[in-house]
N, C-alpha and C. Protein backbone atom coordinates (compact mmCIF):
# COMPACT_ATOMS: atom_id res chain seq x y z
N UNK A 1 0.84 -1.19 0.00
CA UNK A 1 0.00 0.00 0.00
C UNK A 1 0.88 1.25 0.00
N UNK A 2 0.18 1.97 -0.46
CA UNK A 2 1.00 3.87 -0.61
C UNK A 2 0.20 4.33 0.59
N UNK A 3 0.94 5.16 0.69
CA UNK A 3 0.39 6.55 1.61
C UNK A 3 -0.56 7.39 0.90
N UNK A 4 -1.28 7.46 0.14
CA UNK A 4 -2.14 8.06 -0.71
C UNK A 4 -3.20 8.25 0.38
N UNK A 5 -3.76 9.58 0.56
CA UNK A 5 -4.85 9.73 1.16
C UNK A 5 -6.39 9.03 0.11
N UNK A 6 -6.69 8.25 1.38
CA UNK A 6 -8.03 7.62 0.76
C UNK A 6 -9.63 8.32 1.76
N UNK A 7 -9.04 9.55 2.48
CA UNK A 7 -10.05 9.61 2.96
C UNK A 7 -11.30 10.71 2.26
N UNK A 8 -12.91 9.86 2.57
CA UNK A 8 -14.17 10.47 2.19
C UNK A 8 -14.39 11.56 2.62
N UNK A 9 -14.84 12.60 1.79
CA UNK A 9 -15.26 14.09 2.36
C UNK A 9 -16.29 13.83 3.76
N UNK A 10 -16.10 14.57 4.47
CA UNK A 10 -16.45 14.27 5.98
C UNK A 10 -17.98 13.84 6.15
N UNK A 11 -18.71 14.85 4.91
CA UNK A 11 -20.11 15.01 4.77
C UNK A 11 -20.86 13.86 3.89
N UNK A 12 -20.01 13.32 3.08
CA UNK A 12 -20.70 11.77 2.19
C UNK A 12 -20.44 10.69 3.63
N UNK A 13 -19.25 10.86 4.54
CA UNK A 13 -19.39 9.92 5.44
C UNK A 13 -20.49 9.86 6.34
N UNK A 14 -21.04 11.06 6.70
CA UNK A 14 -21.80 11.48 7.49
C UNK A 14 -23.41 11.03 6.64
N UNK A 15 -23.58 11.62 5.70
CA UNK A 15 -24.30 10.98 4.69
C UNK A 15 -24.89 9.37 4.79
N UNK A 16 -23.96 9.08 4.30
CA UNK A 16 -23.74 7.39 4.28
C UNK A 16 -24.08 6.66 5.92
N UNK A 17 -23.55 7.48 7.18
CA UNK A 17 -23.83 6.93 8.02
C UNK A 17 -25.65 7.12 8.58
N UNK A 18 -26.24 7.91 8.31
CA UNK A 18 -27.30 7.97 8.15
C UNK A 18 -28.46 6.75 8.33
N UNK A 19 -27.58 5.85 8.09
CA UNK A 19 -28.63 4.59 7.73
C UNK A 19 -29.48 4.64 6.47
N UNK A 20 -29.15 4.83 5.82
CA UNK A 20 -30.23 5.07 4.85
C UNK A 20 -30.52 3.70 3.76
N UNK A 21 -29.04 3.26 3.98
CA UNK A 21 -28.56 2.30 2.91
C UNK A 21 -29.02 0.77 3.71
N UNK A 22 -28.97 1.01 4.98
CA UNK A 22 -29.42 -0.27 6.09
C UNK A 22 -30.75 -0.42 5.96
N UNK A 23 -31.37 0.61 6.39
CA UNK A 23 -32.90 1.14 6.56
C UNK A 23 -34.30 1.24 5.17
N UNK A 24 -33.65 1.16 4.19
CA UNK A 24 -34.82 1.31 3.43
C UNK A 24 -34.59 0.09 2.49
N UNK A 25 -35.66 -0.47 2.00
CA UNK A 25 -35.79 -1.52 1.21
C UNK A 25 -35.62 -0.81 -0.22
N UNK A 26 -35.25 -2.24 -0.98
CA UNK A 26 -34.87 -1.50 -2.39
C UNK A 26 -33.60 -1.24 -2.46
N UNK A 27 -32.62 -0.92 -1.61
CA UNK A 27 -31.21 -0.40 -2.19
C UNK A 27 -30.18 -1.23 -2.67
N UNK A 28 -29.70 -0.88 -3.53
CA UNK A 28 -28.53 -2.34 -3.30
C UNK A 28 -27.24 -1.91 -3.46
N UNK A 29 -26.40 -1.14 -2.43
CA UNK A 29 -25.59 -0.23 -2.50
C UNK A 29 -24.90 -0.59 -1.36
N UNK A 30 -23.74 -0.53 -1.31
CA UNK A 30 -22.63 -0.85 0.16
C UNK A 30 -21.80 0.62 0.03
N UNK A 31 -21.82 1.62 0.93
CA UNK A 31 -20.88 2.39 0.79
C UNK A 31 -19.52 2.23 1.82
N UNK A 32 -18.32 2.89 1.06
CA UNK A 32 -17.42 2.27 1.71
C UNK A 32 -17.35 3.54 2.99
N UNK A 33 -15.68 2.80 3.65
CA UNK A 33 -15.48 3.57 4.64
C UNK A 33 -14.86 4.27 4.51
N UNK A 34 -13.77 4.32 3.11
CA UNK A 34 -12.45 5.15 2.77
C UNK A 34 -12.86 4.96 1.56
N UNK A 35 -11.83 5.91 0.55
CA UNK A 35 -12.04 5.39 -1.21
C UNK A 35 -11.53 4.04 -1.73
N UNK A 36 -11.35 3.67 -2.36
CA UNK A 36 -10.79 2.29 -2.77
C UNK A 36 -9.32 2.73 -2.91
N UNK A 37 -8.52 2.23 -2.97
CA UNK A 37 -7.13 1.92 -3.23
C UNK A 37 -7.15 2.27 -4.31
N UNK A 38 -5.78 3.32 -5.20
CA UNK A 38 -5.54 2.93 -6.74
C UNK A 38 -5.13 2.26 -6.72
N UNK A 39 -4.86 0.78 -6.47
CA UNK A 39 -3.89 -0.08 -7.28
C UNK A 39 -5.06 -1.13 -7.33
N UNK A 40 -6.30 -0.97 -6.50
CA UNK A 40 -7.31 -2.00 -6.64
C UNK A 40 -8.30 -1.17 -7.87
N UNK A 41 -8.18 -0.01 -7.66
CA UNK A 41 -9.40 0.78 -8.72
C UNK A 41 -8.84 0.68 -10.74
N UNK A 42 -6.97 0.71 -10.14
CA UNK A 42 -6.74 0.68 -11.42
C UNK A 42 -7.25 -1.20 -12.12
N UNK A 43 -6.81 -1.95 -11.28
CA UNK A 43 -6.97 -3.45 -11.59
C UNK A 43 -8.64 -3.27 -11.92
N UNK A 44 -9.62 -2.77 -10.99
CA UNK A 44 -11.16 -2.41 -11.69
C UNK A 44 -11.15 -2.48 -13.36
N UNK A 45 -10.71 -0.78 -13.06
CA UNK A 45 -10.58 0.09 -14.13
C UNK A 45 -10.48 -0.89 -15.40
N UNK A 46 -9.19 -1.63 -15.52
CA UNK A 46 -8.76 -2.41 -16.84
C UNK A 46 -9.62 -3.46 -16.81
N UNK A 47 -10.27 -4.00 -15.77
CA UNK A 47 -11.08 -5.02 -16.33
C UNK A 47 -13.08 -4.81 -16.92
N UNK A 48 -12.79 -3.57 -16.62
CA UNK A 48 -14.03 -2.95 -17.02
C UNK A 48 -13.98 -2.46 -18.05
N UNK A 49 -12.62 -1.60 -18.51
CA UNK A 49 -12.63 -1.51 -19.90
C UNK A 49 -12.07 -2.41 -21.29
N UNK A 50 -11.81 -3.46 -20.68
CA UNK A 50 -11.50 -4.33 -21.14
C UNK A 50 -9.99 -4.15 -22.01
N UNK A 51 -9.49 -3.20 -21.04
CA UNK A 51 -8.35 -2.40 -21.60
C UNK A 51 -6.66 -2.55 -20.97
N UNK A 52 -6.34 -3.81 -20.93
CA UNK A 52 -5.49 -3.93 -19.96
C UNK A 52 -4.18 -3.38 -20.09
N UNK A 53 -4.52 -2.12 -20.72
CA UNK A 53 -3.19 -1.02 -20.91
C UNK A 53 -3.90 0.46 -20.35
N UNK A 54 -4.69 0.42 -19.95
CA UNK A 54 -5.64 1.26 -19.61
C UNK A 54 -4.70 2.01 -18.49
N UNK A 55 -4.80 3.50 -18.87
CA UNK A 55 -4.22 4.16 -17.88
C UNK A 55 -5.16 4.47 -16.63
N UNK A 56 -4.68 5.25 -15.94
CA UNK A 56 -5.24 5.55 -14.91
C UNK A 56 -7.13 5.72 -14.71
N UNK A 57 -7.54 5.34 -13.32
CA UNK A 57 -9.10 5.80 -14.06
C UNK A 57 -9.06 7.19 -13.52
N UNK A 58 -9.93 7.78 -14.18
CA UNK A 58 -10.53 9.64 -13.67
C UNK A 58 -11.60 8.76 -12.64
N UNK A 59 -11.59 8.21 -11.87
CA UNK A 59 -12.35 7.56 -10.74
C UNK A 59 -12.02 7.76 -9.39
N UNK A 60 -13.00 7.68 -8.37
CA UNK A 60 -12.52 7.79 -7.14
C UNK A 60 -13.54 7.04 -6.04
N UNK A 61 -13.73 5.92 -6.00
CA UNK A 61 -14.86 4.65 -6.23
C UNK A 61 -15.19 4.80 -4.79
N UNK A 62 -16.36 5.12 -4.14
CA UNK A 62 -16.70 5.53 -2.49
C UNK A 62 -17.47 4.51 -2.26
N UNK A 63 -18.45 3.23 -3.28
CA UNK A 63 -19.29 2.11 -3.24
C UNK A 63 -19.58 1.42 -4.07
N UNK A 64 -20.16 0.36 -3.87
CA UNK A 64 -20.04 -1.01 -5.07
C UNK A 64 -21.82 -1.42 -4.64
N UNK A 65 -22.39 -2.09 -5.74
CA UNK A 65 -23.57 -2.71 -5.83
C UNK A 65 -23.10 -3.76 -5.38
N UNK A 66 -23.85 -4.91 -5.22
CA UNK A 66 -23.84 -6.45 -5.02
C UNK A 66 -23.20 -6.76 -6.37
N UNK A 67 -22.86 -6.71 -7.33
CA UNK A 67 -22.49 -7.21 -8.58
C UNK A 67 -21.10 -6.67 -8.63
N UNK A 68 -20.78 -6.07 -7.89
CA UNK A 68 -19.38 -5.04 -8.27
C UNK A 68 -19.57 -3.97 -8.81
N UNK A 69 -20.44 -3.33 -9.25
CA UNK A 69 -20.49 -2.12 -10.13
C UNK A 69 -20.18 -1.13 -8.90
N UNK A 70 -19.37 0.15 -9.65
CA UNK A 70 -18.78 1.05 -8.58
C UNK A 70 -19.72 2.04 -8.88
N UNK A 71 -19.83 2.98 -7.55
CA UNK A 71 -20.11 4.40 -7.56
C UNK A 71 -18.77 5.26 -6.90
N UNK A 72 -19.08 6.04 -7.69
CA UNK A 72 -17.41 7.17 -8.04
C UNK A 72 -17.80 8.59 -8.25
N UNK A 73 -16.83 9.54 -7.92
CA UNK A 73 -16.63 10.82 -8.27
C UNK A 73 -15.64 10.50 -9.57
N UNK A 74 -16.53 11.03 -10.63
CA UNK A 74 -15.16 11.33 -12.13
C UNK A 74 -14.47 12.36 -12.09
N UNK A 75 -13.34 12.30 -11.81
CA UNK A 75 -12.58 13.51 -11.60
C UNK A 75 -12.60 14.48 -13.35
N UNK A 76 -13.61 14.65 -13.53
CA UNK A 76 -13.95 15.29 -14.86
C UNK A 76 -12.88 16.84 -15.23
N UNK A 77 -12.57 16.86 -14.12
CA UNK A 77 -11.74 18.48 -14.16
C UNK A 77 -11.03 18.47 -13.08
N UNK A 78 -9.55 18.25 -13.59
CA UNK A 78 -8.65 17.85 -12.50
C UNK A 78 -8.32 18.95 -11.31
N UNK A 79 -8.61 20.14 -12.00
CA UNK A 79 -8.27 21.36 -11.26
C UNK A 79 -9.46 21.68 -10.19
N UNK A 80 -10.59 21.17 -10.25
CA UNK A 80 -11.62 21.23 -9.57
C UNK A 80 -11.77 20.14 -7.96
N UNK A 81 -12.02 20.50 -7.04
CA UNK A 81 -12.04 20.12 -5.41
C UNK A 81 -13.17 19.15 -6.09
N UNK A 82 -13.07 18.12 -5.06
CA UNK A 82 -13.45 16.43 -5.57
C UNK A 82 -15.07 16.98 -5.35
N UNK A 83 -15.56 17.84 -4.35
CA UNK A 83 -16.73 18.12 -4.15
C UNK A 83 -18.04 18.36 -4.93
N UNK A 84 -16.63 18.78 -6.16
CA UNK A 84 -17.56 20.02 -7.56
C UNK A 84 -17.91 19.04 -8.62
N UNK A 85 -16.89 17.53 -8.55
CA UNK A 85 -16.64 16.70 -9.71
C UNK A 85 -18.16 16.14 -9.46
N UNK A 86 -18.32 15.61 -10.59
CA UNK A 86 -19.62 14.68 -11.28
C UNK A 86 -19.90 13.02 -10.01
N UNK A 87 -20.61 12.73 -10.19
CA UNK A 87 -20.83 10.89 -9.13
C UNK A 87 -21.34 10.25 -10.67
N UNK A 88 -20.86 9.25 -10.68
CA UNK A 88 -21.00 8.20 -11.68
C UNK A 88 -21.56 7.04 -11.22
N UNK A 89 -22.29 6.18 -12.02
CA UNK A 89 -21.93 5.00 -11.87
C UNK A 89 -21.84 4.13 -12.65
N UNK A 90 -20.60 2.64 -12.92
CA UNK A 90 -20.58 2.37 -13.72
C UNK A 90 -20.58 0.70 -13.34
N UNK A 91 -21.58 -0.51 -13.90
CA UNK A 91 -21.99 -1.54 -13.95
C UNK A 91 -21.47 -2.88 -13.96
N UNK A 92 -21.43 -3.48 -13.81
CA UNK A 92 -20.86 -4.83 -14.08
C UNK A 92 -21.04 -5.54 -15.14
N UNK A 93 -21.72 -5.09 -15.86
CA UNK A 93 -22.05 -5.17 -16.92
C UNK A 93 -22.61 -4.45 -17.99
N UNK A 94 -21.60 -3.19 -17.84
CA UNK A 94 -20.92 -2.53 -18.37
C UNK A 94 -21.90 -1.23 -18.90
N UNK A 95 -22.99 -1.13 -17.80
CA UNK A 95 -24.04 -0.12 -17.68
C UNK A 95 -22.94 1.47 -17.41
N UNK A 96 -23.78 2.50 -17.59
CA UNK A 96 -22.98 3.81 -16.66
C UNK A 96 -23.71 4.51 -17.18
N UNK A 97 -23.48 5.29 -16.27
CA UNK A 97 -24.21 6.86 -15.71
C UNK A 97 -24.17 7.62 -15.10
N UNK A 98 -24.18 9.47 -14.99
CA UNK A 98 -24.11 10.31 -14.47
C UNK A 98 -25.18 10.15 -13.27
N UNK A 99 -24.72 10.76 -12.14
CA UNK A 99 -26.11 10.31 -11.20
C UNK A 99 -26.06 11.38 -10.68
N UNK A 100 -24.93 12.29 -10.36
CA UNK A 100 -24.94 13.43 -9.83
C UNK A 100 -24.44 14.39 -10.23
N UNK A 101 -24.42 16.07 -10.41
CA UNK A 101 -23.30 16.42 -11.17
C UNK A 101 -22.50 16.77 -10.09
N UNK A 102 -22.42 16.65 -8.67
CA UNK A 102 -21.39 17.39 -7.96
C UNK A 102 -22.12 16.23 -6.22
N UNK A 103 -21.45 16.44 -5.36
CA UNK A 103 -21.58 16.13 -4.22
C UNK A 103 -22.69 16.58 -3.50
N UNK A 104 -23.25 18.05 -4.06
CA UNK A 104 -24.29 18.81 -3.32
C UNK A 104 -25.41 18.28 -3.59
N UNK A 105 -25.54 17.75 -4.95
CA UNK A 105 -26.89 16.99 -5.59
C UNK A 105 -26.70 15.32 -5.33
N UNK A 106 -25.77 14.85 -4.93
CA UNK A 106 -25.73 13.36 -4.67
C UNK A 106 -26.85 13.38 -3.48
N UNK A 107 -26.22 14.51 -2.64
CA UNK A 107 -26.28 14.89 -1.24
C UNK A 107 -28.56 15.09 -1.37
N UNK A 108 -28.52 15.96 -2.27
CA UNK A 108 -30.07 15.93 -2.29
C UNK A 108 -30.50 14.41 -3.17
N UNK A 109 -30.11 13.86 -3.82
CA UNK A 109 -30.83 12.59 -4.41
C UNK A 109 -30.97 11.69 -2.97
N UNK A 110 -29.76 11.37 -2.04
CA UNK A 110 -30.33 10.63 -0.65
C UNK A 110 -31.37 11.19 0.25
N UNK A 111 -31.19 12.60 0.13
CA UNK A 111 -32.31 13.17 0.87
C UNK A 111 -34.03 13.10 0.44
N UNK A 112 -34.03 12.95 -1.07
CA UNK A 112 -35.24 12.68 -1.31
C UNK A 112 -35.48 11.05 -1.39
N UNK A 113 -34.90 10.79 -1.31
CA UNK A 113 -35.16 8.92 -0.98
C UNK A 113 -34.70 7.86 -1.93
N UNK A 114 -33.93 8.70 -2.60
CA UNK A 114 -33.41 7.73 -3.84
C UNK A 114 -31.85 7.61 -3.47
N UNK A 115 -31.51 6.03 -3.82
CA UNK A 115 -30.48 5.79 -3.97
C UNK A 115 -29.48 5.88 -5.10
N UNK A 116 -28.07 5.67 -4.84
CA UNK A 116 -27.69 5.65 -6.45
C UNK A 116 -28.07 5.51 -7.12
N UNK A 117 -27.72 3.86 -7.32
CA UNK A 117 -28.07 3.25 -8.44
C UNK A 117 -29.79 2.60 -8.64
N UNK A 118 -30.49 3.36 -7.89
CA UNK A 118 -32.00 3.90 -8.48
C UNK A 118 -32.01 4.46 -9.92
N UNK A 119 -30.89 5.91 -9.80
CA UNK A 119 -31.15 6.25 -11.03
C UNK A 119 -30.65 5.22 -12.61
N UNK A 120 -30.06 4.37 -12.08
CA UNK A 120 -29.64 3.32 -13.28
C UNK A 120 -30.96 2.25 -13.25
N UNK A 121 -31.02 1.81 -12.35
CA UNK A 121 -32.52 0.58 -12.43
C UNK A 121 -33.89 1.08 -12.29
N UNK A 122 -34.11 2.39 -11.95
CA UNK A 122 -35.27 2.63 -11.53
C UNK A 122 -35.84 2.28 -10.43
N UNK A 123 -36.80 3.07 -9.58
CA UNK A 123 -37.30 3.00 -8.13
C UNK A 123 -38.30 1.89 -8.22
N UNK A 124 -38.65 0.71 -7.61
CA UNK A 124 -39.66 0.17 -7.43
C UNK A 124 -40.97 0.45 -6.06
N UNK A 125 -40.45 1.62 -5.23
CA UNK A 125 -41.23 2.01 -4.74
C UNK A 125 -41.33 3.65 -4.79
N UNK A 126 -42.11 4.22 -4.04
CA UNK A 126 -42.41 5.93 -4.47
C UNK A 126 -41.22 6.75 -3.33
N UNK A 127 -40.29 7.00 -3.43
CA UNK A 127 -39.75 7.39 -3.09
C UNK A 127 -40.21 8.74 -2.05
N UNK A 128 -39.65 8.29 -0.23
CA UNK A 128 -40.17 9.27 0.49
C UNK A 128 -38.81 10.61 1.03
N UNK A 129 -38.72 11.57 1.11
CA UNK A 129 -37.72 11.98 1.89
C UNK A 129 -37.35 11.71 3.21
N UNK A 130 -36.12 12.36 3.59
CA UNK A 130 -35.63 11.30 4.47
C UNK A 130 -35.10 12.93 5.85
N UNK A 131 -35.79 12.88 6.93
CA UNK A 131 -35.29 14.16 7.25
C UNK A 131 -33.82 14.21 7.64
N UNK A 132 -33.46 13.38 8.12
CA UNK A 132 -32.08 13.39 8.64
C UNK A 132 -31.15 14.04 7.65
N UNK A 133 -31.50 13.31 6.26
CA UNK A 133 -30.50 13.39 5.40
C UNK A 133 -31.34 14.76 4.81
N UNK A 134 -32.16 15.09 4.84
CA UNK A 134 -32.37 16.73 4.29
C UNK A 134 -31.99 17.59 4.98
N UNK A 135 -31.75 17.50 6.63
CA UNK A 135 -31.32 18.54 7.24
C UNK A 135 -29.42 18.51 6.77
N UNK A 136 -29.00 17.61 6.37
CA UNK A 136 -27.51 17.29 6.15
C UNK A 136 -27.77 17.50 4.68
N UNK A 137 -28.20 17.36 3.92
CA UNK A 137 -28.07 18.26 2.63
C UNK A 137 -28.16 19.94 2.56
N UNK A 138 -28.99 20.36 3.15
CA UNK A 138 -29.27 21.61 3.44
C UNK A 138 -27.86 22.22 4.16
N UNK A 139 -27.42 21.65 5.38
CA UNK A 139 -26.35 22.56 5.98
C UNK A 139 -25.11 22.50 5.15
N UNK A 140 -25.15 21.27 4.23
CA UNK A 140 -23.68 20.94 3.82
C UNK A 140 -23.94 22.39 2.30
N UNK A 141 -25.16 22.33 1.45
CA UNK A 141 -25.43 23.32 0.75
C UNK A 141 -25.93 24.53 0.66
N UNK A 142 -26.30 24.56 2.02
CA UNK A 142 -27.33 25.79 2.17
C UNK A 142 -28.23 26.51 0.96
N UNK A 143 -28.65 25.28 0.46
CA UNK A 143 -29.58 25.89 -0.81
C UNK A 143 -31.17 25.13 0.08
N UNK A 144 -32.43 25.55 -0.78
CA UNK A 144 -33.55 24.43 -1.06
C UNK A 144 -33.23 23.48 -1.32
N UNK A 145 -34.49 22.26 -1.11
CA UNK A 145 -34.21 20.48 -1.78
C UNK A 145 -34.59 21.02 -3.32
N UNK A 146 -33.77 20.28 -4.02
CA UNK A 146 -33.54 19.82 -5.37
C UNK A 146 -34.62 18.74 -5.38
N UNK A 147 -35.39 18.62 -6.32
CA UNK A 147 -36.23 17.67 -6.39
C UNK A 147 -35.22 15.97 -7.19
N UNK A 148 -35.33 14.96 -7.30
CA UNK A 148 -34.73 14.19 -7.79
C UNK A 148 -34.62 14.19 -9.31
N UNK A 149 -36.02 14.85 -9.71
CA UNK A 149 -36.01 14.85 -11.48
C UNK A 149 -35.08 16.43 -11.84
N UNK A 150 -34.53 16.75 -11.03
CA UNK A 150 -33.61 18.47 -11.62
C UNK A 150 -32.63 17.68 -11.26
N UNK A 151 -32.06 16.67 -10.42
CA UNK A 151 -30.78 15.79 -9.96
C UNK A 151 -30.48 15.31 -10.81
N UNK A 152 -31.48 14.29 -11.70
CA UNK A 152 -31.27 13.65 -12.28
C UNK A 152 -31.32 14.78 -13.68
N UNK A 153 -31.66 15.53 -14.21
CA UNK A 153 -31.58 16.41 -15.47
C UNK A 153 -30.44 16.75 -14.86
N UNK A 154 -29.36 17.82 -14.33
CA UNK A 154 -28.19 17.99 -14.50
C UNK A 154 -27.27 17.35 -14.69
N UNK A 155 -27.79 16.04 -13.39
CA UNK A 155 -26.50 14.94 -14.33
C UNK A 155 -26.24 14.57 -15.62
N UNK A 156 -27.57 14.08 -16.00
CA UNK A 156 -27.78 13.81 -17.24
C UNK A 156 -27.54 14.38 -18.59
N UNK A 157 -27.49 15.79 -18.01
CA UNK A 157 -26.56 16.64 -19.11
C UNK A 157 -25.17 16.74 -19.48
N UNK A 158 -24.48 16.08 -18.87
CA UNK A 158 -23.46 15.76 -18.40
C UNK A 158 -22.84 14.44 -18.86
N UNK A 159 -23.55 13.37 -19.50
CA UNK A 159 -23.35 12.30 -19.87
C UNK A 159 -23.11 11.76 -21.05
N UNK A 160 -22.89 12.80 -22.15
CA UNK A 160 -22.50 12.94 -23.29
C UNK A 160 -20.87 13.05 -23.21
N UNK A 161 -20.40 13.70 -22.22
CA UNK A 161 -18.96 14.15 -22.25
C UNK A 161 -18.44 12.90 -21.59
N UNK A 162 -19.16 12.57 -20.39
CA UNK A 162 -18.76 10.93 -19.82
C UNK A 162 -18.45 9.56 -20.35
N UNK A 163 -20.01 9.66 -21.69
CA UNK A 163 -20.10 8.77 -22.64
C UNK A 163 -18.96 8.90 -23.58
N UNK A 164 -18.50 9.63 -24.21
CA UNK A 164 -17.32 10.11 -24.74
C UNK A 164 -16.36 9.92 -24.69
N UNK A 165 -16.11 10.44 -23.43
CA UNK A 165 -14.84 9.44 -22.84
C UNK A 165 -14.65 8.52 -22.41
N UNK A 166 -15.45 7.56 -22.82
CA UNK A 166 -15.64 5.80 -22.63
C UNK A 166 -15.71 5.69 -23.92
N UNK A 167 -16.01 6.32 -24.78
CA UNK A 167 -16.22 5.67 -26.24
C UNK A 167 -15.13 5.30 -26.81
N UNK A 168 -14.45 7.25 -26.89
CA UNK A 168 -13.11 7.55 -27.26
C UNK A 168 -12.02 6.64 -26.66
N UNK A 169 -11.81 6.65 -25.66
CA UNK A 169 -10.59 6.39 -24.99
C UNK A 169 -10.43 5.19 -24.85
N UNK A 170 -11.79 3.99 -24.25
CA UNK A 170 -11.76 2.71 -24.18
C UNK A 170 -12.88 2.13 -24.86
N UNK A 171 -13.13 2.62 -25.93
CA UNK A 171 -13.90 2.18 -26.58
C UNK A 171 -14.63 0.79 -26.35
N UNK A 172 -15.58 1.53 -25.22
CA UNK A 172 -17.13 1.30 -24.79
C UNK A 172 -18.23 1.69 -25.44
N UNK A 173 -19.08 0.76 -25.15
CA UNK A 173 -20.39 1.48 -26.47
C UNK A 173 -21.42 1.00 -26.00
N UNK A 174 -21.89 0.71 -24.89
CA UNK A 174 -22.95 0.36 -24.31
C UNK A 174 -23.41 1.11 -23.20
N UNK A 175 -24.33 1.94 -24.00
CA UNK A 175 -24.74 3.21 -23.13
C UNK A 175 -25.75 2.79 -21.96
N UNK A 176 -25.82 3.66 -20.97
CA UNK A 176 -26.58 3.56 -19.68
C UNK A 176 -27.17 2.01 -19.58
């Protein structure tokens, strides 16, 4: 192991501890306790893109589905604080998607009752808010709740440049 700091912004930990992921039926999400290792994200990385020259990922993997599929910050803009970057998620079978465009809106998609990778499979129940996690979205943003369908439209605007750079680079082609 390196000395590489692997630690989660204070507020996704806080987030995550919430219970939210224990507590509600439907999720199928493990979040971690630290980020993943690069030397485990890069070994990911190449076997997801089926690229085993594959450089580094723009990834920073905070949870995994039951299947392995990761949820990640894409470091989309290196110059930008991990906070501002995009949440992804990308499949085990070789699904992906924008889910958030920044930490503040991850932060409101748990607060209204949706999990990640909801926005990849879809909700099978009606999604309720969650106060704990709205009062912790709110202080961490000090904005209003974001409804989940403006969460999900910003990300989503966003997924052309993501898609892109899966096309281009590791030529992937199996969208969302």
């Amino acid at each position: 192991m390196t000395d590489e700091d692997l630690t989660l912004p204070a507020v996704l930990v806080e987030a995550h501890a919430a219970g939210f992921f224990h507590e509600h039926s439907g999720h199928d999400f493990e979040p971690y306790d630290a980020f993943m290792w690069s030397g485990e994200m890069m070994e990911w990385w190449q076997n997801w893109t089926n690229e085993p020259m594959a450089g580094p990922p723009p990834l920073r993997a905070f949870g995994q589905d039951g299947t392995g599929g990761l949820a990640a910050f894409w470091l989309r803009d290196p110059g930008d604080p991990l906070d501002r970057q995009p949440v992804v998620f990308l499949g085990s079978d070789g699904e992906y998607t924008v889910i958030a465009r920044d930490l503040a809106d991850y932060l409101w998609l748990l607060a209204n009752g949706v999990g990640p990778l909801e926005t990849v499979d879809g909700t099978e129940r009606v999604p309720t808010p969650i106060a704990e996690l709205t009062t912790i979205a709110h202080r961490y943003t000090g904005s209003t709740r974001r409804s989940t369908a403006e969460v999900i439209a910003a990300a989503q605007a966003q997924l052309p440049v993501f898609e892109a750079l899966l096309t281009r680079t590791y030529r992937r082609s199996s969208p969302q």
